[in-house]
N, C-alpha and C. Protein backbone atom coordinates (compact mmCIF):
# COMPACT_ATOMS: atom_id res chain seq x y z
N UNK A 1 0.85 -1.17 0.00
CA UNK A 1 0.00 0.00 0.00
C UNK A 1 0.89 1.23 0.00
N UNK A 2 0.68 2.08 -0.68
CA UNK A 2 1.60 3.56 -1.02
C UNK A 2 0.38 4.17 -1.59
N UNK A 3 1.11 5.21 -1.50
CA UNK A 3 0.37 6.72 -1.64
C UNK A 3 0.80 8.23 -2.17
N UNK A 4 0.34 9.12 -2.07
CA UNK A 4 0.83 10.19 -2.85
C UNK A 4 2.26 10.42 -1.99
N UNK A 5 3.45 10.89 -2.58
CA UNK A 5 4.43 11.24 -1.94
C UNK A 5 5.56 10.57 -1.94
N UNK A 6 5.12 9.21 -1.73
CA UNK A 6 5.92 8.11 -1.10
C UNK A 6 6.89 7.80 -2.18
N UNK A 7 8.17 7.68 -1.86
CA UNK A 7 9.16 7.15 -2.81
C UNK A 7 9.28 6.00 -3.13
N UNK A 8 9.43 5.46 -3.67
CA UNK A 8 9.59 4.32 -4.62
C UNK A 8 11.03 4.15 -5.38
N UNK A 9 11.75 3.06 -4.59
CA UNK A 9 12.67 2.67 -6.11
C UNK A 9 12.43 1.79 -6.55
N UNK A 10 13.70 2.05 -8.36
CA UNK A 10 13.00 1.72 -9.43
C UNK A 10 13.88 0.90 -9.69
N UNK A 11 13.04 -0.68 -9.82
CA UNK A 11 13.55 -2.09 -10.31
C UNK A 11 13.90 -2.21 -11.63
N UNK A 12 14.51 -0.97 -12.52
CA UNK A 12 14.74 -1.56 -13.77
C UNK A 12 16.08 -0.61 -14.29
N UNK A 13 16.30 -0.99 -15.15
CA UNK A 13 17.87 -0.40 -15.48
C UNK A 13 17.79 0.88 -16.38
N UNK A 14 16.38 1.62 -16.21
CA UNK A 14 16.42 2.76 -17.27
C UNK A 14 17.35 3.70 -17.02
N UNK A 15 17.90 3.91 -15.36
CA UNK A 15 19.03 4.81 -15.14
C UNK A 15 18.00 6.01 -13.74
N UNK A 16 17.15 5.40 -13.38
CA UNK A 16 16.37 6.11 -12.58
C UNK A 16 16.95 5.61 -10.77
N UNK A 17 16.57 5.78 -10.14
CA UNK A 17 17.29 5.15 -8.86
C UNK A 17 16.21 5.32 -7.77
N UNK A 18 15.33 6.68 -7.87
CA UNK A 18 14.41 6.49 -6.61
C UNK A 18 13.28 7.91 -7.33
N UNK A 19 12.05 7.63 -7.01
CA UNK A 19 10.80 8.78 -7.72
C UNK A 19 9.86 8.79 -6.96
N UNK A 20 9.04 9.32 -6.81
CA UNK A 20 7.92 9.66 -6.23
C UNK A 20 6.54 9.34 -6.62
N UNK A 21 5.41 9.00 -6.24
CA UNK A 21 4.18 9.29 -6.98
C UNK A 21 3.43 10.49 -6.28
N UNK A 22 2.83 10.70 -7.64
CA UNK A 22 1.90 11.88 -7.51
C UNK A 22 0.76 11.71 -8.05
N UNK A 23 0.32 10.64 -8.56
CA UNK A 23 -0.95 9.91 -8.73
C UNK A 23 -1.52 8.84 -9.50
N UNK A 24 -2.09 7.82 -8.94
CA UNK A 24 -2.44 7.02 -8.68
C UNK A 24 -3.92 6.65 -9.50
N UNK A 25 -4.13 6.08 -10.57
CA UNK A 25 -4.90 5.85 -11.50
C UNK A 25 -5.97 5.01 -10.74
N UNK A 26 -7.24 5.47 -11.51
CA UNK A 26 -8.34 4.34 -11.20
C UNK A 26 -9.33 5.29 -10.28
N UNK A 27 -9.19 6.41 -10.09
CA UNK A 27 -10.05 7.42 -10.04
C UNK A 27 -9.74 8.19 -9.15
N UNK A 28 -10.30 9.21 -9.36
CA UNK A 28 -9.90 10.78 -8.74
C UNK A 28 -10.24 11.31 -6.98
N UNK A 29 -10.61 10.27 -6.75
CA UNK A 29 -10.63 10.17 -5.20
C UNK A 29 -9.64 9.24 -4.75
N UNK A 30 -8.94 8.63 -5.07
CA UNK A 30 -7.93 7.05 -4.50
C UNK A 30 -6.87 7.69 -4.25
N UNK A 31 -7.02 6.80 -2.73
CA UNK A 31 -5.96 7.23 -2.10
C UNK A 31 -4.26 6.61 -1.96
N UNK A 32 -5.12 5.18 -2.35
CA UNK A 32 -3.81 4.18 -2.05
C UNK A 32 -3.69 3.75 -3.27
N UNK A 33 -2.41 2.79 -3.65
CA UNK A 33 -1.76 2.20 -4.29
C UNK A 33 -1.88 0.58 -4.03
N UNK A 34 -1.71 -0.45 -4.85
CA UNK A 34 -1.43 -1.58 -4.42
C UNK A 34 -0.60 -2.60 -5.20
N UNK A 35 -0.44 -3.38 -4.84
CA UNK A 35 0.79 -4.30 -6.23
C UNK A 35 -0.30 -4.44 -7.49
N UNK A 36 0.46 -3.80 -8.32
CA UNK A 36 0.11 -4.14 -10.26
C UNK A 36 -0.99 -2.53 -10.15
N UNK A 37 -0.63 -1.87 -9.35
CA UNK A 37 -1.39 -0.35 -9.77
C UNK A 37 -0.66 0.35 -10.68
N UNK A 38 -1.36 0.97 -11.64
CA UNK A 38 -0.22 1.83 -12.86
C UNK A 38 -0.26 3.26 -11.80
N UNK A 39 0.78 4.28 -11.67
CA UNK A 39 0.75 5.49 -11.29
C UNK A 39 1.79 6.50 -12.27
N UNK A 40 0.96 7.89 -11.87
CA UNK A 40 2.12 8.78 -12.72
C UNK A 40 2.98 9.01 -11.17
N UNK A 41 4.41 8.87 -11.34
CA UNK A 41 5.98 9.48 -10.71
C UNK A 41 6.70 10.69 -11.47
N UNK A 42 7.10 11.38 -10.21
CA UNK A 42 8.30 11.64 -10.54
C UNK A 42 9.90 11.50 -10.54
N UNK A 43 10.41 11.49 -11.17
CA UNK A 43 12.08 10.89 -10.95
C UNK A 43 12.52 12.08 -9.83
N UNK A 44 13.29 11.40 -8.84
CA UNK A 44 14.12 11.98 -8.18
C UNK A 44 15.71 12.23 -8.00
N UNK A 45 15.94 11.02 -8.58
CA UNK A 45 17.49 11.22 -8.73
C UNK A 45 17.51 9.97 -10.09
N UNK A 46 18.40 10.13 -10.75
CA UNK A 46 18.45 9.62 -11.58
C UNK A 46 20.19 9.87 -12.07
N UNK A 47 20.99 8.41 -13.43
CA UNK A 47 22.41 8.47 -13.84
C UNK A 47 21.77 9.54 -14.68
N UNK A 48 23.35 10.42 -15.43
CA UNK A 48 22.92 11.19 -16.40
C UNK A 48 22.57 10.81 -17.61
N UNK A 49 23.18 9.68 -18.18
CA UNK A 49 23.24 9.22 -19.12
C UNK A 49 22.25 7.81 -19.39
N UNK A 50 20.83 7.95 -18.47
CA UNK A 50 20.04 6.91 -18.64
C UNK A 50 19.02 7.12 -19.36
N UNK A 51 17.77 5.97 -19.70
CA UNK A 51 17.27 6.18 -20.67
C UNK A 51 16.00 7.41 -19.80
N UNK A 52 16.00 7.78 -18.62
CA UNK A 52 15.19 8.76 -18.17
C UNK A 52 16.14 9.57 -17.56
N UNK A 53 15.34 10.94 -17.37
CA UNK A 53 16.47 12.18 -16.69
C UNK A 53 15.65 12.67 -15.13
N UNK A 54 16.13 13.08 -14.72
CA UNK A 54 15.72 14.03 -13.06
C UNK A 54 14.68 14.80 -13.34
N UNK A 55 13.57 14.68 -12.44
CA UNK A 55 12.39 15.55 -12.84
C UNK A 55 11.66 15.21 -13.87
N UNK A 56 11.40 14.27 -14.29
CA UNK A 56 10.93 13.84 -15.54
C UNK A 56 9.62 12.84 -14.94
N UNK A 57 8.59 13.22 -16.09
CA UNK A 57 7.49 12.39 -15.18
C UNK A 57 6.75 11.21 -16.06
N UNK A 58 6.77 10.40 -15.27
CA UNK A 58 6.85 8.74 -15.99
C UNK A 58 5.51 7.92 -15.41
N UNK A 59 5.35 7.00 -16.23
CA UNK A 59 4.35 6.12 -15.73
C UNK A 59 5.25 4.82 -15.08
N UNK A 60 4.44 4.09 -14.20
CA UNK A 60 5.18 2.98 -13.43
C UNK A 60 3.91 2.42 -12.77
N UNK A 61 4.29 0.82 -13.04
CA UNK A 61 3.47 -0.19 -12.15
C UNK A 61 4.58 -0.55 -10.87
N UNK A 62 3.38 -0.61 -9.45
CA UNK A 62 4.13 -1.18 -8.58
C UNK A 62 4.55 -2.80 -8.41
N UNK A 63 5.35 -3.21 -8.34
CA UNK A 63 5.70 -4.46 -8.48
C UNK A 63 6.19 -4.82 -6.44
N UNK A 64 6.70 -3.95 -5.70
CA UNK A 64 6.92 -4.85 -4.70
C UNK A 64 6.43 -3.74 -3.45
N UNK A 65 5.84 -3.78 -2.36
CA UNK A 65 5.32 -3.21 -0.90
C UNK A 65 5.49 -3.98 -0.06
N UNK A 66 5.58 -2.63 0.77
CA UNK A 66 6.57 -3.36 2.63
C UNK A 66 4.98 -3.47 3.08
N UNK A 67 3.67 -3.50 2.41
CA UNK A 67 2.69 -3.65 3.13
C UNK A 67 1.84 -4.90 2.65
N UNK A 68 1.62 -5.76 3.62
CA UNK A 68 1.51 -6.87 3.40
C UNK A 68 -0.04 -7.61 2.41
N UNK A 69 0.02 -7.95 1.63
CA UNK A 69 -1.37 -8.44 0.59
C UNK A 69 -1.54 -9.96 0.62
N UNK A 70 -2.93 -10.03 1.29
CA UNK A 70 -3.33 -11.37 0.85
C UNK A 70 -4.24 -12.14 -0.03
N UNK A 71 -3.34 -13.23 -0.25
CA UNK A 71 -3.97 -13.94 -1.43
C UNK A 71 -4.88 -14.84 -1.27
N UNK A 72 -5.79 -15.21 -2.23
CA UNK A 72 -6.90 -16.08 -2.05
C UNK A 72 -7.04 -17.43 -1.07
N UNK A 73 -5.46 -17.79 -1.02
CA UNK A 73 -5.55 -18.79 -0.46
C UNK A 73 -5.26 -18.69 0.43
N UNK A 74 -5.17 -17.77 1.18
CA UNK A 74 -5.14 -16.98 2.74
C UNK A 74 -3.52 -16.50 3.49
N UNK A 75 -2.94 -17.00 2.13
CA UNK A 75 -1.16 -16.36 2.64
C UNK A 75 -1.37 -14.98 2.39
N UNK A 76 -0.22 -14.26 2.56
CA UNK A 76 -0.09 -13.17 2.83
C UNK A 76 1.07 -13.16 1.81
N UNK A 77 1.81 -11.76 1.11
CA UNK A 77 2.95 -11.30 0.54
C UNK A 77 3.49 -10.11 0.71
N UNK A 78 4.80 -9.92 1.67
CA UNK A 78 5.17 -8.68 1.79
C UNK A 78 7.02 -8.54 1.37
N UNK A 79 7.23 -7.91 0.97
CA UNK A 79 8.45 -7.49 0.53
C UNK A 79 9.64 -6.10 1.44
N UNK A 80 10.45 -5.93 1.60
CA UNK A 80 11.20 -5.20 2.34
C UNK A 80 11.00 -4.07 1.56
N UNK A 81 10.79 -3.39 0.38
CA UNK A 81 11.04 -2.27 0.08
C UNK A 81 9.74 -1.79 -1.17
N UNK A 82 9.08 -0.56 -1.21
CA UNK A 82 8.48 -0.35 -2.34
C UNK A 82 9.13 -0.18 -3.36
N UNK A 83 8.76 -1.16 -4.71
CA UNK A 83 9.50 -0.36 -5.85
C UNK A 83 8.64 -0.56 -7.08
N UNK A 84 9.08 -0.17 -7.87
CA UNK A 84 7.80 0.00 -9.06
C UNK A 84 9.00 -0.40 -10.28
N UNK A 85 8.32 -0.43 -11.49
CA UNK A 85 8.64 -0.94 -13.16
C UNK A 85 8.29 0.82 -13.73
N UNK A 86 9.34 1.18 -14.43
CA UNK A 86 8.74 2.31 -15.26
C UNK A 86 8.36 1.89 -16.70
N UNK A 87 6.88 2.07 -17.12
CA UNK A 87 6.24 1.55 -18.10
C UNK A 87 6.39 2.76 -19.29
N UNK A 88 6.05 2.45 -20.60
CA UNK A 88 5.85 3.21 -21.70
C UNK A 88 4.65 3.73 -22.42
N UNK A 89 3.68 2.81 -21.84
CA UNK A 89 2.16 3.51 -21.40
C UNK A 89 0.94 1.98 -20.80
N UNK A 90 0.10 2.74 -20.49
CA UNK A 90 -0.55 1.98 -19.67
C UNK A 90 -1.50 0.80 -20.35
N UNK A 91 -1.58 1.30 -21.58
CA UNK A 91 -2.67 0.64 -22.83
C UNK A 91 -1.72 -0.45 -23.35
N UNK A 92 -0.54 -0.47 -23.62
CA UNK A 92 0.77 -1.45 -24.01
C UNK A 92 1.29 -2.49 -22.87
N UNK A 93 1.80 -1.66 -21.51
CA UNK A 93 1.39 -2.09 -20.33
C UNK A 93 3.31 -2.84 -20.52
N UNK A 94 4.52 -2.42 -21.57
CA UNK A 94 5.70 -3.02 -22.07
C UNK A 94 6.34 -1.72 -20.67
N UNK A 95 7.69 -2.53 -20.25
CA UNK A 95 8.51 -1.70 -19.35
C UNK A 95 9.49 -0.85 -20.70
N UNK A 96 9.99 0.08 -20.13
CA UNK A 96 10.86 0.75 -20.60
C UNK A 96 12.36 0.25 -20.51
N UNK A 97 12.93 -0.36 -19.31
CA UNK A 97 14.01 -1.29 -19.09
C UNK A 97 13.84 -2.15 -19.89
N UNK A 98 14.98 -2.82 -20.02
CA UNK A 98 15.35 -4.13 -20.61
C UNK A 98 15.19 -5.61 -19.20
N UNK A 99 15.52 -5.26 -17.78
CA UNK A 99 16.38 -5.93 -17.20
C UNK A 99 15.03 -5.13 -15.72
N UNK A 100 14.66 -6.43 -15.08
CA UNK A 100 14.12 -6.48 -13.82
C UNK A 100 14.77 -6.35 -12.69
N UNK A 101 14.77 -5.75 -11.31
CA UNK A 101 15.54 -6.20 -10.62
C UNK A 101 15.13 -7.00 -9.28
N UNK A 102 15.69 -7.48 -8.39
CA UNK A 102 14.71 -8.11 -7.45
C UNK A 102 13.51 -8.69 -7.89
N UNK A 103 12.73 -9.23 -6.75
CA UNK A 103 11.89 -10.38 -6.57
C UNK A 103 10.62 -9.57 -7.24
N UNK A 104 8.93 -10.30 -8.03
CA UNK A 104 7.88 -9.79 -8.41
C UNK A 104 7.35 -11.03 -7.75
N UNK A 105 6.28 -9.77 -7.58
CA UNK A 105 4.90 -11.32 -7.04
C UNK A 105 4.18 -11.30 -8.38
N UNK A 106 3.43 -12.93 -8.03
CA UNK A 106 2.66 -13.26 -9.22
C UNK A 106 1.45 -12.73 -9.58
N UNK A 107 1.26 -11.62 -9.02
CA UNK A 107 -0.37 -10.79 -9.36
C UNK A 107 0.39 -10.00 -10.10
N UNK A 108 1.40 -9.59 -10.29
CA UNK A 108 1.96 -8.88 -11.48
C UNK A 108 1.22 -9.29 -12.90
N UNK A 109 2.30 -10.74 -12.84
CA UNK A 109 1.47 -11.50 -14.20
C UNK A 109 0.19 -11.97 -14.72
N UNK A 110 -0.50 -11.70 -13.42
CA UNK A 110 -1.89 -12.20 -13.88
C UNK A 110 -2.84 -10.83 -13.77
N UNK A 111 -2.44 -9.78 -13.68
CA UNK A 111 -2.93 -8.34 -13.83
C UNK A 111 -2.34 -7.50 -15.53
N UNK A 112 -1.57 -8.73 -16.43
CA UNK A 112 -1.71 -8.73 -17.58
C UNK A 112 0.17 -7.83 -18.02
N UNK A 113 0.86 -8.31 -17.12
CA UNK A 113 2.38 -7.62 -17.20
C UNK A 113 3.28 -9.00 -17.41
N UNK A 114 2.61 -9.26 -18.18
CA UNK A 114 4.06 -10.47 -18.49
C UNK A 114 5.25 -10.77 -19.02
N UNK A 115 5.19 -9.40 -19.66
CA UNK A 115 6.59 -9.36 -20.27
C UNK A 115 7.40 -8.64 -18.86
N UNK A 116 6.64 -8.40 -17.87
CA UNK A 116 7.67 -7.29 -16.65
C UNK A 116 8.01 -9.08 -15.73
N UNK A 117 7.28 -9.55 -15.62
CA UNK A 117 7.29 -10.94 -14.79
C UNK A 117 8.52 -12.01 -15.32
N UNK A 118 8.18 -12.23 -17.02
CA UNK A 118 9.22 -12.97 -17.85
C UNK A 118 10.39 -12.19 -17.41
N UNK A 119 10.76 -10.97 -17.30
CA UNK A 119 12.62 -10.36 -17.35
C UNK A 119 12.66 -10.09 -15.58
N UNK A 120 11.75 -10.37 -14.84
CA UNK A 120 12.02 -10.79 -13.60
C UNK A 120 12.96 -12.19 -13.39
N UNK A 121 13.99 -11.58 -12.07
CA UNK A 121 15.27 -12.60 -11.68
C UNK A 121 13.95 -14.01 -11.18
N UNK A 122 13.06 -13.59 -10.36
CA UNK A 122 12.53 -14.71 -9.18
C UNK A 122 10.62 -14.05 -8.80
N UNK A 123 9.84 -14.88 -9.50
CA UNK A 123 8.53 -14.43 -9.60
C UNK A 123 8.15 -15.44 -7.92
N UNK A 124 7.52 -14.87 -7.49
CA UNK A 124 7.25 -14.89 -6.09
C UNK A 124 5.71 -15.43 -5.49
């Protein structure tokens, strides 16, 4: 669960390192975020020479939260750190990286991101 503000780093090798959201798709009252939510970010620090720059504002699905989600079959999934996928639009739903980093849970892939799940190290 995340929300407006909250930083997020970014699991993919576009050259981004840590961003922000500033909102959160799926309607104009929502407050929270949850794994496989698309949001608009902003970059906060970023290499110079990556495929995104500082201040630059991007779309991104969340892929991992320190807040815990349970699944149908009554487990639970929580991860040590928020981080998100920076996407190329939401209708395509393709990452902008080449290269995943860390662990994805499997509601990724079944919320229709399979090409972000396939270049994942360890689907969860």
């Amino acid at each position: 669960m995340v929300q407006h503000k909250t930083l997020l780093t970014v699991a993919d090798n576009t050259g981004a390192h840590s961003m922000y959201i500033i909102h959160i798709f799926g309607g104009s009252k929502r407050k929270f975020g949850y794994l496989g939510d698309i949001c608009r970010c902003v970059v906060k620090s970023a290499d110079p020479n990556g495929l995104v720059k500082k201040s630059e504002s991007v779309l991104a699905v969340i892929i991992r939260t320190k807040k815990e989600l349970r699944r149908k079959d009554g487990s639970y999934i929580r991860f040590d750190d928020n981080a998100a996928v920076i996407i190329d639009n939401a209708k395509d739903k393709n990452p902008r990286g080449t290269r995943i980093f860390g662990p994805v849970a499997r509601e990724i892939k079944e919320l229709g991101f399979s090409k972000i799940a396939s270049q994942a190290m360890e689907v969860l």
